[in-house]
C-alpha atoms as a PDB file:
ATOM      1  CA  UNK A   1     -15.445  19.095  -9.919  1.00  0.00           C
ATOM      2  CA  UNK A   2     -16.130  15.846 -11.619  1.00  0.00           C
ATOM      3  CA  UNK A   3     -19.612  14.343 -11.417  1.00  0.00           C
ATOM      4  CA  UNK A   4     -18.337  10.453 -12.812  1.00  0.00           C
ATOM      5  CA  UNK A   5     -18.179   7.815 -10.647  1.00  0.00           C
ATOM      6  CA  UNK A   6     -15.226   6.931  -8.974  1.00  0.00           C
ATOM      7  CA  UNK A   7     -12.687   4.884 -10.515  1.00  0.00           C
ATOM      8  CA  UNK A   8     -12.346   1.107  -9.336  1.00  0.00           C
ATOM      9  CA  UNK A   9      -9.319  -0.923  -8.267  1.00  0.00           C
ATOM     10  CA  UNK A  10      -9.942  -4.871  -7.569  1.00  0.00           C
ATOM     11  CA  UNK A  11      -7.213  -6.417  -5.797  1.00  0.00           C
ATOM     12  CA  UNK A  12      -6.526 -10.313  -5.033  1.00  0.00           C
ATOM     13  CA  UNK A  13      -6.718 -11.048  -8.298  1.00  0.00           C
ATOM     14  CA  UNK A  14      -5.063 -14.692  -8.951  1.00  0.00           C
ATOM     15  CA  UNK A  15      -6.826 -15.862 -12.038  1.00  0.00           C
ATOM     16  CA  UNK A  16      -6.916 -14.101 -15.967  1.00  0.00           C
ATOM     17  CA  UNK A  17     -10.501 -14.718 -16.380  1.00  0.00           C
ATOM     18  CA  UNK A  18     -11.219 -12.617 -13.163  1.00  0.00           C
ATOM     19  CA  UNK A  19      -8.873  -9.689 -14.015  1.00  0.00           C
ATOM     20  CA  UNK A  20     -10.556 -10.163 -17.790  1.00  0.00           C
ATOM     21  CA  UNK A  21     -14.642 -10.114 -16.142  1.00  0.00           C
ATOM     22  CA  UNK A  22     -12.918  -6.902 -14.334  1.00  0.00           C
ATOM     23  CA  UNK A  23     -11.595  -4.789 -16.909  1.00  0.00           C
ATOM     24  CA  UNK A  24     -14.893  -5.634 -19.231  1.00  0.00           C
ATOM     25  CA  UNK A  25     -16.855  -4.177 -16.626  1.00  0.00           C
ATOM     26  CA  UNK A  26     -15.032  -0.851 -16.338  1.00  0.00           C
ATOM     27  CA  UNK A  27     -11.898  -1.477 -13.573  1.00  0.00           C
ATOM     28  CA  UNK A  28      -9.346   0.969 -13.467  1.00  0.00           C
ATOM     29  CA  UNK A  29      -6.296  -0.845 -11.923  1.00  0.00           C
ATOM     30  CA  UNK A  30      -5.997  -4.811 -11.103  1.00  0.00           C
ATOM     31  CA  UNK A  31      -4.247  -5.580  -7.779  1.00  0.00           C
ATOM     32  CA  UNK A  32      -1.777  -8.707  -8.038  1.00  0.00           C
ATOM     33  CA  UNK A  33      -0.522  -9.592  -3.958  1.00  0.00           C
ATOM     34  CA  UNK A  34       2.980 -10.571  -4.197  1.00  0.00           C
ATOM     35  CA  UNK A  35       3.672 -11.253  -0.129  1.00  0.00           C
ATOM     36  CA  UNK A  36       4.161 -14.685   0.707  1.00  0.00           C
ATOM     37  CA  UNK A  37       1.652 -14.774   3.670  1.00  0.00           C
ATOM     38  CA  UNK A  38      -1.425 -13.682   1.564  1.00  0.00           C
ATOM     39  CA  UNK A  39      -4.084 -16.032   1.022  1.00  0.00           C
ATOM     40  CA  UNK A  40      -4.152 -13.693  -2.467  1.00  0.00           C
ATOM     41  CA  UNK A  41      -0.897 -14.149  -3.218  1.00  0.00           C
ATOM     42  CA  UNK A  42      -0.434 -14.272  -7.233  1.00  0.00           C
ATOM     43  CA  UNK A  43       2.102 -16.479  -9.193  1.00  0.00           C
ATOM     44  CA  UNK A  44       3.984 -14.589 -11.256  1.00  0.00           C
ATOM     45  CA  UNK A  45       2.978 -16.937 -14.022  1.00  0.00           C
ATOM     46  CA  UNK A  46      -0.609 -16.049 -13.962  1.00  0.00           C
ATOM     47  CA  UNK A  47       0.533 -12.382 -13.372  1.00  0.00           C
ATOM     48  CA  UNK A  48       2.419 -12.521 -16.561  1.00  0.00           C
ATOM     49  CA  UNK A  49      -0.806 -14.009 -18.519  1.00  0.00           C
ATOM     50  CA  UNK A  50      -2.818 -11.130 -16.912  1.00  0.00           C
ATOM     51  CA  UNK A  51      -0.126  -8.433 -17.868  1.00  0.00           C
ATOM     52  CA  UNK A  52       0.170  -9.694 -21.053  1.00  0.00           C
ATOM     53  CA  UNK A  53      -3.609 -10.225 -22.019  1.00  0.00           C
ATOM     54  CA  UNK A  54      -4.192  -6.313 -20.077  1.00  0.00           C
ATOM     55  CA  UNK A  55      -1.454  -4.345 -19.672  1.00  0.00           C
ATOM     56  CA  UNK A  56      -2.955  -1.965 -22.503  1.00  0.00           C
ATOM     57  CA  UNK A  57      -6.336  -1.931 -20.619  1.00  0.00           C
ATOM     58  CA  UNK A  58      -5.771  -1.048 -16.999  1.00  0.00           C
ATOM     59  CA  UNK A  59      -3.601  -0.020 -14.762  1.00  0.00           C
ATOM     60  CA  UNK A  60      -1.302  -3.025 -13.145  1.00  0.00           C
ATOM     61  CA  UNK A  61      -0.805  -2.909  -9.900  1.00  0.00           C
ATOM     62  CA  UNK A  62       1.915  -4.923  -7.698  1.00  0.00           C
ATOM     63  CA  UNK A  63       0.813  -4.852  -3.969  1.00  0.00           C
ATOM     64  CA  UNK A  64       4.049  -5.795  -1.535  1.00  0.00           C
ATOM     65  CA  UNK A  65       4.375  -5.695   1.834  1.00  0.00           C
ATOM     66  CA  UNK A  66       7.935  -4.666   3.452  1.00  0.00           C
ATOM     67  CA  UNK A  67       9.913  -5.964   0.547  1.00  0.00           C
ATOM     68  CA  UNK A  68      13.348  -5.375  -0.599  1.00  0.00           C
ATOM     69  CA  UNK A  69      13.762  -2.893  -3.143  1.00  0.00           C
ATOM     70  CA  UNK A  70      15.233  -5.904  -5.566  1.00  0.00           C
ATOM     71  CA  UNK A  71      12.017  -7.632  -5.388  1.00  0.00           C
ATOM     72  CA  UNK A  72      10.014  -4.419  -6.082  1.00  0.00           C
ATOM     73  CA  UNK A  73      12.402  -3.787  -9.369  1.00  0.00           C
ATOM     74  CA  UNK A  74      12.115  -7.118 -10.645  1.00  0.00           C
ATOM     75  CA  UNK A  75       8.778  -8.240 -10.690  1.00  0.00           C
ATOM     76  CA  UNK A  76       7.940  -4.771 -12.062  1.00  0.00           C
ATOM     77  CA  UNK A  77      10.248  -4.981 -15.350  1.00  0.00           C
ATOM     78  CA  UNK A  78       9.380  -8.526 -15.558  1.00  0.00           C
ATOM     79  CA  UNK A  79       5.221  -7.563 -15.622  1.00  0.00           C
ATOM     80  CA  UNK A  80       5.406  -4.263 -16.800  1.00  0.00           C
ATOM     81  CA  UNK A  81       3.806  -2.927 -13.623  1.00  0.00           C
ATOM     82  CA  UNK A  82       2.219   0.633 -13.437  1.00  0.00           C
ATOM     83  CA  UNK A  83       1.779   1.005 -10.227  1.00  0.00           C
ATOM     84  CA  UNK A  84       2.691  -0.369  -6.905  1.00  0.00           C
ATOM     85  CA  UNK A  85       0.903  -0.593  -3.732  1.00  0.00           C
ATOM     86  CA  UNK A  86       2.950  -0.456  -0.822  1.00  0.00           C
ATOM     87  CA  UNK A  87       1.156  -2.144   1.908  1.00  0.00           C
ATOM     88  CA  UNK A  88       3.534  -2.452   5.204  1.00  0.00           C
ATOM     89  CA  UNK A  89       6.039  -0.635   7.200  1.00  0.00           C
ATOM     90  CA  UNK A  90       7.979   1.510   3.903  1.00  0.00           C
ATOM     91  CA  UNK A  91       8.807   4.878   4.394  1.00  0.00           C
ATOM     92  CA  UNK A  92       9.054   7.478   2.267  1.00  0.00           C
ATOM     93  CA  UNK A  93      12.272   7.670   1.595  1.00  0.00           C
ATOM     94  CA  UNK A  94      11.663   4.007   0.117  1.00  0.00           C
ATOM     95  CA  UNK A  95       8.349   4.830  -1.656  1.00  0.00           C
ATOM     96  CA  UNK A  96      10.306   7.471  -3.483  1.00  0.00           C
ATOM     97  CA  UNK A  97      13.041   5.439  -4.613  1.00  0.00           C
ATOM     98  CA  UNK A  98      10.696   2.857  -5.719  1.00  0.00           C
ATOM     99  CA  UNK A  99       8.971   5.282  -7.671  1.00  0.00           C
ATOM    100  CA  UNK A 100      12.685   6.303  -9.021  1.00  0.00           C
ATOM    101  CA  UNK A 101      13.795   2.800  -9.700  1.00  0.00           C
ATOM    102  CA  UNK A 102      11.129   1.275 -11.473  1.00  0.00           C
ATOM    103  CA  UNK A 103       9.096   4.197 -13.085  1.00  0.00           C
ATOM    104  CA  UNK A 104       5.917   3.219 -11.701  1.00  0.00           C
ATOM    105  CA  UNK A 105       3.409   5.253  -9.928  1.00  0.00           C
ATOM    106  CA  UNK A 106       3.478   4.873  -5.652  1.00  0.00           C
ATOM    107  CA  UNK A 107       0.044   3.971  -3.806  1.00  0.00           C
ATOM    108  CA  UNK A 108       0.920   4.146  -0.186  1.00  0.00           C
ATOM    109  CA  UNK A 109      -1.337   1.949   1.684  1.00  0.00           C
ATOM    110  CA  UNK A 110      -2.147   3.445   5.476  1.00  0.00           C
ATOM    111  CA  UNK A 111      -4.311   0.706   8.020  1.00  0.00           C
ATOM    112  CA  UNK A 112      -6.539   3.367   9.694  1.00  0.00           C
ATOM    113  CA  UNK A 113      -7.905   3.504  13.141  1.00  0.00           C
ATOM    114  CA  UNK A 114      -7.665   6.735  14.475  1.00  0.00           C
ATOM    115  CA  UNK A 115      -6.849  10.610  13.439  1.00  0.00           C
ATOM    116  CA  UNK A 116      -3.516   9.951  14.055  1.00  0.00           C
ATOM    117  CA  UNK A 117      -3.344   7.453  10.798  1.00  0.00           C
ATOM    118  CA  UNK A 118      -4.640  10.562   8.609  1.00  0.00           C
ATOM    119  CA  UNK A 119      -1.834  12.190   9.730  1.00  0.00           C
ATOM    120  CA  UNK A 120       0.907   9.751   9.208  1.00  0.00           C
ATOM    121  CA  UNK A 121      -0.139   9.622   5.767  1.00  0.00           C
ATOM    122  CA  UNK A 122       0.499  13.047   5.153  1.00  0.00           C
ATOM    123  CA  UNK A 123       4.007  12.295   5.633  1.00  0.00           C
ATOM    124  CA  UNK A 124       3.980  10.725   2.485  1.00  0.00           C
ATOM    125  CA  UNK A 125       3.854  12.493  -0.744  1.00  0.00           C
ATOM    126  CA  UNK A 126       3.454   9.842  -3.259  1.00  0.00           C
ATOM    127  CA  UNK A 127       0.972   9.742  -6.234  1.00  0.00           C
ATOM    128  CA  UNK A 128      -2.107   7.804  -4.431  1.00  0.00           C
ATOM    129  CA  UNK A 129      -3.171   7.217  -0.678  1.00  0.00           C
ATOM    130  CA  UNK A 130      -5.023   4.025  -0.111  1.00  0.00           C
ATOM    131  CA  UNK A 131      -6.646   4.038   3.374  1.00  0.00           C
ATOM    132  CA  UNK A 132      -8.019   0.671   4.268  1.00  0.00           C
ATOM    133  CA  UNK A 133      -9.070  -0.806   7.769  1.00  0.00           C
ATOM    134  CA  UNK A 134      -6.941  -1.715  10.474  1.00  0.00           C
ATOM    135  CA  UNK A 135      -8.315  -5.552  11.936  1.00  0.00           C
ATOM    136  CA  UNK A 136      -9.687  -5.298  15.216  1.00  0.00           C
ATOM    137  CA  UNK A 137     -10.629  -8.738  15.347  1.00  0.00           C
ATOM    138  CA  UNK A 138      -8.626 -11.623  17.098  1.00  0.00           C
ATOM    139  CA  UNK A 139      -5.981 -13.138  15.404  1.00  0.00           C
ATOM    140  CA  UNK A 140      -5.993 -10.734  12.666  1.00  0.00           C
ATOM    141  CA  UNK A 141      -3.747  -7.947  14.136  1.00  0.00           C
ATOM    142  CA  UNK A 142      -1.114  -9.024  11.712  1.00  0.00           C
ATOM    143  CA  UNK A 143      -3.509  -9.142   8.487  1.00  0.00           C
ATOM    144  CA  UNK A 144      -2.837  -6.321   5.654  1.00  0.00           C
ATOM    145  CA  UNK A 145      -5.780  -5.759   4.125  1.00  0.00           C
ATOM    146  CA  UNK A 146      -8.650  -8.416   2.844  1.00  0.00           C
ATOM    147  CA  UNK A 147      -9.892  -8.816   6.277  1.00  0.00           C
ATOM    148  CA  UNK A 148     -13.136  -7.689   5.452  1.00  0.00           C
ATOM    149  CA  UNK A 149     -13.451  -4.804   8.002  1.00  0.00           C
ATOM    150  CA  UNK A 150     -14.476  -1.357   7.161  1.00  0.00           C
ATOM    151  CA  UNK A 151     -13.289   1.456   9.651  1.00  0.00           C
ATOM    152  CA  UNK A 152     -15.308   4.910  10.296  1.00  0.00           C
ATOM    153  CA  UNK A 153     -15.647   6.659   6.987  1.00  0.00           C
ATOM    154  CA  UNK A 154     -16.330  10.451   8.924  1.00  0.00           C
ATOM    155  CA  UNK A 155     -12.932  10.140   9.935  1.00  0.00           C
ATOM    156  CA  UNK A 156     -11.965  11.271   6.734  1.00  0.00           C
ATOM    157  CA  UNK A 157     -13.865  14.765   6.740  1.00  0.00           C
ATOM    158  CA  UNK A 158     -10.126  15.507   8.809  1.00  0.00           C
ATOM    159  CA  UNK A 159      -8.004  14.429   6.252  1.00  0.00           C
ATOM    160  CA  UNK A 160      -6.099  17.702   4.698  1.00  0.00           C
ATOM    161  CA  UNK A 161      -3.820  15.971   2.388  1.00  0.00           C
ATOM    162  CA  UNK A 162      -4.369  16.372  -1.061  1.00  0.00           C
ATOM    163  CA  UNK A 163      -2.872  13.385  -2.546  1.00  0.00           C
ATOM    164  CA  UNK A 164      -5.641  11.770  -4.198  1.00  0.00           C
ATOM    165  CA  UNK A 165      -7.472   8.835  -2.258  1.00  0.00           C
ATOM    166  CA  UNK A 166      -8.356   5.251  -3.070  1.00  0.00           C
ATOM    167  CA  UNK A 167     -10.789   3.708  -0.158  1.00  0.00           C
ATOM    168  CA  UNK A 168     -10.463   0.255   0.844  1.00  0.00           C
ATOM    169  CA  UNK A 169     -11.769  -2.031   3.745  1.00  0.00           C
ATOM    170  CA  UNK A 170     -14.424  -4.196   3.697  1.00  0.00           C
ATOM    171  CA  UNK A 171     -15.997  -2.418   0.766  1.00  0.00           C
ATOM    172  CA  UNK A 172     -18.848  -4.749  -1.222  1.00  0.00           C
ATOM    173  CA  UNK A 173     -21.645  -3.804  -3.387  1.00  0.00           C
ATOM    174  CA  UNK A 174     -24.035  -3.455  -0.421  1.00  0.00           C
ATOM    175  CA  UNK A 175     -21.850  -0.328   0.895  1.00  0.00           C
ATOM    176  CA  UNK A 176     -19.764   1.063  -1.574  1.00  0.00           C
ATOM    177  CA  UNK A 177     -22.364   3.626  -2.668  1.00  0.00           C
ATOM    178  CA  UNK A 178     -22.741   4.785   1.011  1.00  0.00           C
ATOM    179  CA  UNK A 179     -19.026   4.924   1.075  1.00  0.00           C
ATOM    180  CA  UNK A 180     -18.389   7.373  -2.154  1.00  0.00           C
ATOM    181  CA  UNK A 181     -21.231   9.362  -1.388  1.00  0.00           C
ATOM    182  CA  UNK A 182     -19.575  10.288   2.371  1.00  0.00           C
ATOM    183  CA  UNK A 183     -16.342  10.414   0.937  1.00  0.00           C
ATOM    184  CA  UNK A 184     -15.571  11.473  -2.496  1.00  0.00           C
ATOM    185  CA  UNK A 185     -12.930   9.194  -3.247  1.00  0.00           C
ATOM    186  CA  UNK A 186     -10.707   9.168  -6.036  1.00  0.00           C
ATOM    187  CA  UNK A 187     -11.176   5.822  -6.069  1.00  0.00           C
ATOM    188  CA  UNK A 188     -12.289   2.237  -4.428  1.00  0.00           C
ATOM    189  CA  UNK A 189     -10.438  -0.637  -3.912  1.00  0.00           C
ATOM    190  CA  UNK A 190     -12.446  -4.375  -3.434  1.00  0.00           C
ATOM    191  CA  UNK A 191     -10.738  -7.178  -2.556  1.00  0.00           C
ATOM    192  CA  UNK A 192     -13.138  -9.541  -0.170  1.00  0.00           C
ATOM    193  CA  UNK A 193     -16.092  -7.777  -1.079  1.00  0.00           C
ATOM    194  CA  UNK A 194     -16.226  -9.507  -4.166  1.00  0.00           C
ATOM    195  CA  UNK A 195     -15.266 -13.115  -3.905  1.00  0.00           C
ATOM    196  CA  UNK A 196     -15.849 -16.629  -3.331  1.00  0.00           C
ATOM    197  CA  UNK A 197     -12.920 -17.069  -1.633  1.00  0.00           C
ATOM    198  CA  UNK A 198      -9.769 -15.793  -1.080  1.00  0.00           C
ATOM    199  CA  UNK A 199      -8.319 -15.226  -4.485  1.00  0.00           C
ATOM    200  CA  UNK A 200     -11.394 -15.859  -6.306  1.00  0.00           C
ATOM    201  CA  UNK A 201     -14.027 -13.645  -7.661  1.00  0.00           C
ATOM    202  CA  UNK A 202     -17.895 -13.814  -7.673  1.00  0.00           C
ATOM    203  CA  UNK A 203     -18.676 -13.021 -11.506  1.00  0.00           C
ATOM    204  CA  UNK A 204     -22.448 -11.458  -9.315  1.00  0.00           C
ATOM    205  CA  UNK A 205     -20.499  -9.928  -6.896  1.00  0.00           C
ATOM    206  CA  UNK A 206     -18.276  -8.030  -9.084  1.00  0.00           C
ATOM    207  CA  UNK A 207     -20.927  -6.622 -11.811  1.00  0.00           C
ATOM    208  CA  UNK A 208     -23.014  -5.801  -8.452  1.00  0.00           C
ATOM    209  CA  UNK A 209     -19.816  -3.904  -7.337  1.00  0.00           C
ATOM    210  CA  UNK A 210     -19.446  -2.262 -10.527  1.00  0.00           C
ATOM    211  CA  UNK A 211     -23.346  -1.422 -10.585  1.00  0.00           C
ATOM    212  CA  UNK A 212     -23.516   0.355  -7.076  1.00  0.00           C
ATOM    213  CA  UNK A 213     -20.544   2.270  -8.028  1.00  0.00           C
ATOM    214  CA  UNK A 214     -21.926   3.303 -11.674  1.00  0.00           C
ATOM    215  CA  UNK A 215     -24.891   4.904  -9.355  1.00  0.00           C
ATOM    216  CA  UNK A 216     -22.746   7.317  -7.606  1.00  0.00           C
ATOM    217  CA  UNK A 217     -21.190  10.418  -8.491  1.00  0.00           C
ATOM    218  CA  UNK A 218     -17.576  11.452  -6.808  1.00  0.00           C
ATOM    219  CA  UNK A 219     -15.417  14.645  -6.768  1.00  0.00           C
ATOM    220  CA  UNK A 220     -12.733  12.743  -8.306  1.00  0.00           C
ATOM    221  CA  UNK A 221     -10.513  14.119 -11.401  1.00  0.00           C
ATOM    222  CA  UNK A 222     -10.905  11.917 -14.065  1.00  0.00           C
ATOM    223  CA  UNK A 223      -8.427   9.380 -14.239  1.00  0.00           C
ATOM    224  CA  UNK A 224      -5.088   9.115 -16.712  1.00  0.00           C
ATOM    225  CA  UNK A 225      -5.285   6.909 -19.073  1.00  0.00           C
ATOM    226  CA  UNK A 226      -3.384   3.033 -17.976  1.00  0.00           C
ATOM    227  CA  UNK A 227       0.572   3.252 -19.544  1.00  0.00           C
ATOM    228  CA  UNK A 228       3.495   1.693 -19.518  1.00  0.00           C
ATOM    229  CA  UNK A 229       6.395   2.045 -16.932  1.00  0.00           C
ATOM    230  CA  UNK A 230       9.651   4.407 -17.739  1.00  0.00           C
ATOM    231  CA  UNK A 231      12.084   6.300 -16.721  1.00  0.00           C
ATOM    232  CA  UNK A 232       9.738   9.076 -17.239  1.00  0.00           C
ATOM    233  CA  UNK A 233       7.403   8.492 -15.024  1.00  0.00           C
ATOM    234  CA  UNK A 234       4.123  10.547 -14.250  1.00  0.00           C
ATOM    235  CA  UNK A 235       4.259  13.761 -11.850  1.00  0.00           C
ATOM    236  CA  UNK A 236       3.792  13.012  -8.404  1.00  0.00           C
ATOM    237  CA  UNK A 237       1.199  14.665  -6.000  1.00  0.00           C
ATOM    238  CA  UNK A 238       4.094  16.903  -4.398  1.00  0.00           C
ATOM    239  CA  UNK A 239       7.709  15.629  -3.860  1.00  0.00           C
ATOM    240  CA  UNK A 240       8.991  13.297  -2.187  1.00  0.00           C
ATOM    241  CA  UNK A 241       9.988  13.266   1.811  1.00  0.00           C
END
C-alpha cells in the first residue's frame, strides 16, 4: 500500500498555458473534450500545441462521447493520445477495440447514481474506471460530466472491481481531500472545480486543487510513467468483455 497522494487528471482543458500551469504543478493526465456539445470542447489546433509542448510530460487524454471508432483513431494518431476517456453509451466490446486500434490506454467513464452503476462498471474490464456524477438537476439530464455535482462517495465502499479508479464530479479544492480520504482513489479528475468558466482555468483554483490533494495520502499504486501510443500497448486490468 502506497502512502502518496493520489494522482491528478484535469479535464476541459482548451488553452496551452492551462495544460502548461497543470503539468508544473504535478498533473498526471490532461483531459482534451472532443464532443461537439461540450462547452469544453477543444480544437484540435490547440490540442496539437498542447500535445506537442507535453506529450513527454503527462499523460494525454482524448475524452469522446458515443463516437465512431474513425474519429477515435484519428484524432489519436494525429495527437499522439495516451489515453482515452470514453464518456457515453460504448460498450465493451468497443472500449476494447479502441484500445486495439489505437494503442492507447481505455478510461471508461460510468455517471453514478445508484449501486446498480457500480455494477455496470464491472462489466467493463478496461485499464481505468472513472466514476463521476450523474446530474440530477433540471435541464441537465443530458450533461456528461462538468456539471458540477458530486454524488455519494460511501457508495463506493460496494464497489468490488479492481480496475483502478479515477473520481470525478464536482470535485474542487474545498472537497477533494474529504473525497480521497473516504475513498482511496487511484486518482481525481477536476474539471469545474477549477475554472473560471467553462474551458478556462483559475491559475488559484488549480494550485489550491493541487495543494488539498498534496495533503492526502491514498492506497493508490504509483502511477506509470506518461508514454507514447503503439501497437504495444500497456496490460490491461483483466481482458476484455
Amino acid at each position: 500500500m502506497s502512502s502518496a497522494p493520489a494522482q491528478v487528471k484535469i479535464c476541459g482543458l482548451t488553452r496551452l498555458e492551462d495544460a502548461e500551469l497543470a503539468v508544473e504543478l504535478g498533473a498526471w493526465a490532461l483531459g482534451m473534450v472532443f464532443f461537439a456539445e461540450s462547452p469544453r470542447r477543444c480544437s484540435l489546433a490547440e490540442a496539437e500545441r498542447i500535445a506537442a509542448s507535453l506529450r513527454r510530460r503527462a499523460e494525454l487524454c482524448g475524452v469522446f462521447v458515443n463516437p465512431h471508432m474513425e474519429e477515435i483513431v484519428a484524432v489519436s494518431e494525429r495527437l499522439g493520445l495516451t489515453m482515452l476517456q470514453l464518456h457515453g453509451d460504448e460498450g465493451p466490446s468497443f472500449c476494447s477495440e479502441a484500445a486495439r486500434r489505437t494503442g492507447a490506454r481505455v478510461i471508461k467513464a460510468i455517471q453514478v447514481s445508484g449501486v446498480g452503476d457500480l455494477r455496470d462498471a464491472e462489466r467493463y474490464h478496461v485499464d481505468f474506471h472513472l466514476l463521476d456524477a450523474r446530474s440530477q438537476a433540471a435541464g441537465h439530464e443530458h450533461l456528461r460530466g462538468g456539471t458540477g455535482e458530486t454524488f455519494d462517495w460511501s457508495l463506493l465502499s460496494q464497489r468490488r472491481s479492481k480496475v483502478p479508479l479515477i473520481l470525478s464530479g464536482g470535485l474542487d479544492p474545498d472537497n477533494v481531500s474529504a473525497a480521497i480520504e473516504l475513498v482511496k482513489p487511484y486518482a481525481v479528475d477536476s474539471a469545474s472545480g477549477t475554472e473560471l468558466a467553462p474551458g478556462r482555468k483559475d491559475p488559484d483554483r488549480l494550485r489550491a486543487f493541487f495543494d488539498a490533494v498534496g495533503g492526502t495520502s491514498s492506497a493508490a499504486p504509483q502511477p506509470s510513467p506518461a508514454t507514447e501510443p503503439s501497437a504495444e500497448r500497456p496490460p490491461s486490468v483483466g481482458s476484455p468483455a
